[in-house]
Structure formats: structure tokens, C-alpha cells
N, C-alpha and C. Protein backbone atom coordinates (compact mmCIF):
# COMPACT_ATOMS: atom_id res chain seq x y z
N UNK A 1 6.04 8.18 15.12
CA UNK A 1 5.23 7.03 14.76
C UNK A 1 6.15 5.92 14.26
N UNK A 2 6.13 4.81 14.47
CA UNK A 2 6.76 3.70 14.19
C UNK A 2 6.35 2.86 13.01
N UNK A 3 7.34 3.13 12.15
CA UNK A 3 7.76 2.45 10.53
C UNK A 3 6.96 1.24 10.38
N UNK A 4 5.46 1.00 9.31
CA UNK A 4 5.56 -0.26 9.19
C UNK A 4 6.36 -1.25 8.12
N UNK A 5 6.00 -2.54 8.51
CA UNK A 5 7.46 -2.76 7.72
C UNK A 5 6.54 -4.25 7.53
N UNK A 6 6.55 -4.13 5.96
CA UNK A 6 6.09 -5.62 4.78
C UNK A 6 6.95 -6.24 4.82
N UNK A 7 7.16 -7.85 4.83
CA UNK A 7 8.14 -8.30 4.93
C UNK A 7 8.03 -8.76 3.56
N UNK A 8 9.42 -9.30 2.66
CA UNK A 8 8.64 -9.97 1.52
C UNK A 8 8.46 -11.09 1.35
N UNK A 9 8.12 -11.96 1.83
CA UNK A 9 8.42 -13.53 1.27
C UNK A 9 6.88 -14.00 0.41
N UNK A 10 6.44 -12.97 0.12
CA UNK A 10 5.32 -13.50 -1.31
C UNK A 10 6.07 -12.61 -2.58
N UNK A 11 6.86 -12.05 -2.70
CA UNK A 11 7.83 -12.20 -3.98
C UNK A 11 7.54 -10.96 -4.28
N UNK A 12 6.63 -9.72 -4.13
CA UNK A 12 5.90 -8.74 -5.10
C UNK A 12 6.82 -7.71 -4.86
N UNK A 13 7.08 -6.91 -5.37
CA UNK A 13 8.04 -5.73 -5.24
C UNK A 13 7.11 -4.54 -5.36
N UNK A 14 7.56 -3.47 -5.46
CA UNK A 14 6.48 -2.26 -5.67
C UNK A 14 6.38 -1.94 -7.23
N UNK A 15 7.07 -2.33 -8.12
CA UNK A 15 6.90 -2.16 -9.49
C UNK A 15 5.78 -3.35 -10.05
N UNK A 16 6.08 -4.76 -9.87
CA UNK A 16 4.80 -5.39 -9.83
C UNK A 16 3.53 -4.90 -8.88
N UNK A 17 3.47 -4.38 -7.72
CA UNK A 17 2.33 -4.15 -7.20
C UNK A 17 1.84 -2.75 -8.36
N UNK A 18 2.72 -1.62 -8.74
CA UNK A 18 2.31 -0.58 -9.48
C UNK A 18 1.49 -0.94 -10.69
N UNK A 19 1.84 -2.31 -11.58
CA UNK A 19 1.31 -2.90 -12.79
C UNK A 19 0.17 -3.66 -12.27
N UNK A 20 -0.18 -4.11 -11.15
CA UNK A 20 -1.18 -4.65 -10.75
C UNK A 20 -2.22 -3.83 -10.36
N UNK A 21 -1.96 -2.58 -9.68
CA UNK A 21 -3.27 -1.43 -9.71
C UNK A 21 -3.57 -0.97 -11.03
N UNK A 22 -2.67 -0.74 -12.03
CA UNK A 22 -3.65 -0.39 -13.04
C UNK A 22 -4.50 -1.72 -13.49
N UNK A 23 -4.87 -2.47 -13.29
CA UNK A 23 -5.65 -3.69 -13.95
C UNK A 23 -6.67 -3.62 -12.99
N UNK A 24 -6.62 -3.47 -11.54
CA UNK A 24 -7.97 -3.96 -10.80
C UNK A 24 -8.64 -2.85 -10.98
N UNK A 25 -10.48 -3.17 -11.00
CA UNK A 25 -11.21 -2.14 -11.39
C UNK A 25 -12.00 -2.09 -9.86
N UNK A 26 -11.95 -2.67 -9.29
CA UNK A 26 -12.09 -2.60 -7.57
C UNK A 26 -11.80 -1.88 -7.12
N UNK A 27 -12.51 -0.48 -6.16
CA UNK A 27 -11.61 1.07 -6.01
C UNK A 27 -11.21 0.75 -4.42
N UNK A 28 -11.53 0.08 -3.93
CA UNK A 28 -11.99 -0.13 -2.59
C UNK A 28 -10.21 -1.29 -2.62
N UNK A 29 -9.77 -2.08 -3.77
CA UNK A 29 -8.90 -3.37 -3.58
C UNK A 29 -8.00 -2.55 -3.77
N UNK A 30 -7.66 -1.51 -5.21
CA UNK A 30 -6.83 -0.70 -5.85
C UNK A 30 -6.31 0.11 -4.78
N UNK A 31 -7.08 0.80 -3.87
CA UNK A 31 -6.34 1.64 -2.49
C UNK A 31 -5.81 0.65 -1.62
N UNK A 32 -6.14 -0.52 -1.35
CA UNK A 32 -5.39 -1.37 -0.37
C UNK A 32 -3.90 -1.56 -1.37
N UNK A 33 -3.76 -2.11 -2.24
CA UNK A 33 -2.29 -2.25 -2.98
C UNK A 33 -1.98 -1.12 -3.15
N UNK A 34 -2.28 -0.27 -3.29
CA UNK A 34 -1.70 1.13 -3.43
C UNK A 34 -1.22 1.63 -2.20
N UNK A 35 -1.86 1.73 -1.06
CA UNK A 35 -1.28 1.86 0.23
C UNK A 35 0.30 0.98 0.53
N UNK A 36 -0.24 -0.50 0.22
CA UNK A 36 0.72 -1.69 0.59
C UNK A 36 1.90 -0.79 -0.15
N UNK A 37 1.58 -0.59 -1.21
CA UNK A 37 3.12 -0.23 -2.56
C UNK A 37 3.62 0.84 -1.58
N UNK A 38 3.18 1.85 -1.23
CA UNK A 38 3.67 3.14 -0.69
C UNK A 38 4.41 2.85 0.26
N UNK A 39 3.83 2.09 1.54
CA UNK A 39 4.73 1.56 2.89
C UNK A 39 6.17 1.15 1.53
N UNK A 40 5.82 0.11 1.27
CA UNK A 40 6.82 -0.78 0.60
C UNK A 40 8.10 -0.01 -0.05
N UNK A 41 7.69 1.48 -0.04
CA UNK A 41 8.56 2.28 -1.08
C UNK A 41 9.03 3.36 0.27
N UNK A 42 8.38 2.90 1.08
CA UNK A 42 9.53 3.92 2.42
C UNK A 42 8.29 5.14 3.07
N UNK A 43 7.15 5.08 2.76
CA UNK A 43 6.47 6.19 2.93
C UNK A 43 5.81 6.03 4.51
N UNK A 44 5.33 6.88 5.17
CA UNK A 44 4.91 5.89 6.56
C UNK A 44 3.47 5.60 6.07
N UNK A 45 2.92 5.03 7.28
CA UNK A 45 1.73 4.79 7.36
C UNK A 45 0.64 5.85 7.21
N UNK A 46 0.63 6.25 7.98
CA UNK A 46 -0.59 7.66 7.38
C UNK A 46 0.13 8.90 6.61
N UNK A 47 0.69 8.47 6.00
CA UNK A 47 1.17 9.14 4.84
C UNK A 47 0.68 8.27 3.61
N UNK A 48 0.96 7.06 3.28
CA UNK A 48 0.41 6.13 2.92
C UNK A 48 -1.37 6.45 2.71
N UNK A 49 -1.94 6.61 3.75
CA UNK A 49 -3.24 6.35 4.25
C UNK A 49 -3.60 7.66 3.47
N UNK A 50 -3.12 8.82 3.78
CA UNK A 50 -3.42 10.13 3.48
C UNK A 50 -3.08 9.74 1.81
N UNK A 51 -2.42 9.67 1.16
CA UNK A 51 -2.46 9.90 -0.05
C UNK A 51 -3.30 8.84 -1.33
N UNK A 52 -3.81 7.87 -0.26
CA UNK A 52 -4.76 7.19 -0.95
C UNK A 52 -6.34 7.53 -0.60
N UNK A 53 -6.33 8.85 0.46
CA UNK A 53 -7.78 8.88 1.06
C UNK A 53 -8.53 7.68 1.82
N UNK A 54 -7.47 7.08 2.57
CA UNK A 54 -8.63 6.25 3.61
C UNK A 54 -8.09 6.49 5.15
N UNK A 55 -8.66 5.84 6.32
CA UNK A 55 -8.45 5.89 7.48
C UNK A 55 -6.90 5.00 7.85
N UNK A 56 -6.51 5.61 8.97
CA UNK A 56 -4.74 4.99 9.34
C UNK A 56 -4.93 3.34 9.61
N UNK A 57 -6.09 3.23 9.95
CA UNK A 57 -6.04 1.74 10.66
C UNK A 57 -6.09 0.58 9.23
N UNK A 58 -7.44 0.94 8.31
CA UNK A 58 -7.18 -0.12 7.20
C UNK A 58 -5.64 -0.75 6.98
N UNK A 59 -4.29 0.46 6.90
CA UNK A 59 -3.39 0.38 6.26
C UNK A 59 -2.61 -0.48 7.14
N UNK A 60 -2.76 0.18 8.25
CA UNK A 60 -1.68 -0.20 9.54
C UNK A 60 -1.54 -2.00 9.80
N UNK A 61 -3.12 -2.32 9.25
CA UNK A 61 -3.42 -3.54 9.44
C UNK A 61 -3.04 -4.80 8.25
């Protein structure tokens, strides 16, 4: 499967995205940044997907 890959030029790193899921109370927003952080930290995509419990495509996208 082929690596997705965040580019950064909105500044966020995965330690700010980590301090930003604990604050949103949105479970549905909290798994999208949580996914994003995981790619961002080297994990693949449905690995990503799998450890937040949602489908491959939300993430991929």
C-alpha cells in the first residue's frame, strides 16, 4: 500500500495536533486529527484508520 504523505505548510506538527485532541469534545473531529497525527508520525493509512476505529477512505482522503 502506498505511504500517505501530509505535507506541512500549515505549521502543525504531531505534538501540537496531540494537545489539540485532548481539547475537542467532537468524537467524530477528535478521530479525524488523530488519524491526521498518526500518518504524520509514520503509521500507514489503515493502520491509522484501524487504530482510531473508522473506515480507510475517511483517512486516505
Amino acid at each position: 500500500m502506498k505511504r500517505l504523505k501530509i505535507t506541512n505548510d500549515h505549521g502543525w506538527t504531531p505534538r501540537t495536533l496531540r494537545k489539540q485532541e485532548r481539547k475537542i469534545k467532537n468524537t467524530l473531529l477528535r478521530q479525524r486529527v488523530m488519524a491526521v497525527r498518526l500518518v504524520m508520525e509514520g503509521y500507514l493509512g489503515k493502520e491509522a484508520a484501524s487504530m482510531v476505529s473508522v473506515c480507510l477512505q475517511p483517512v486516505s482522503h
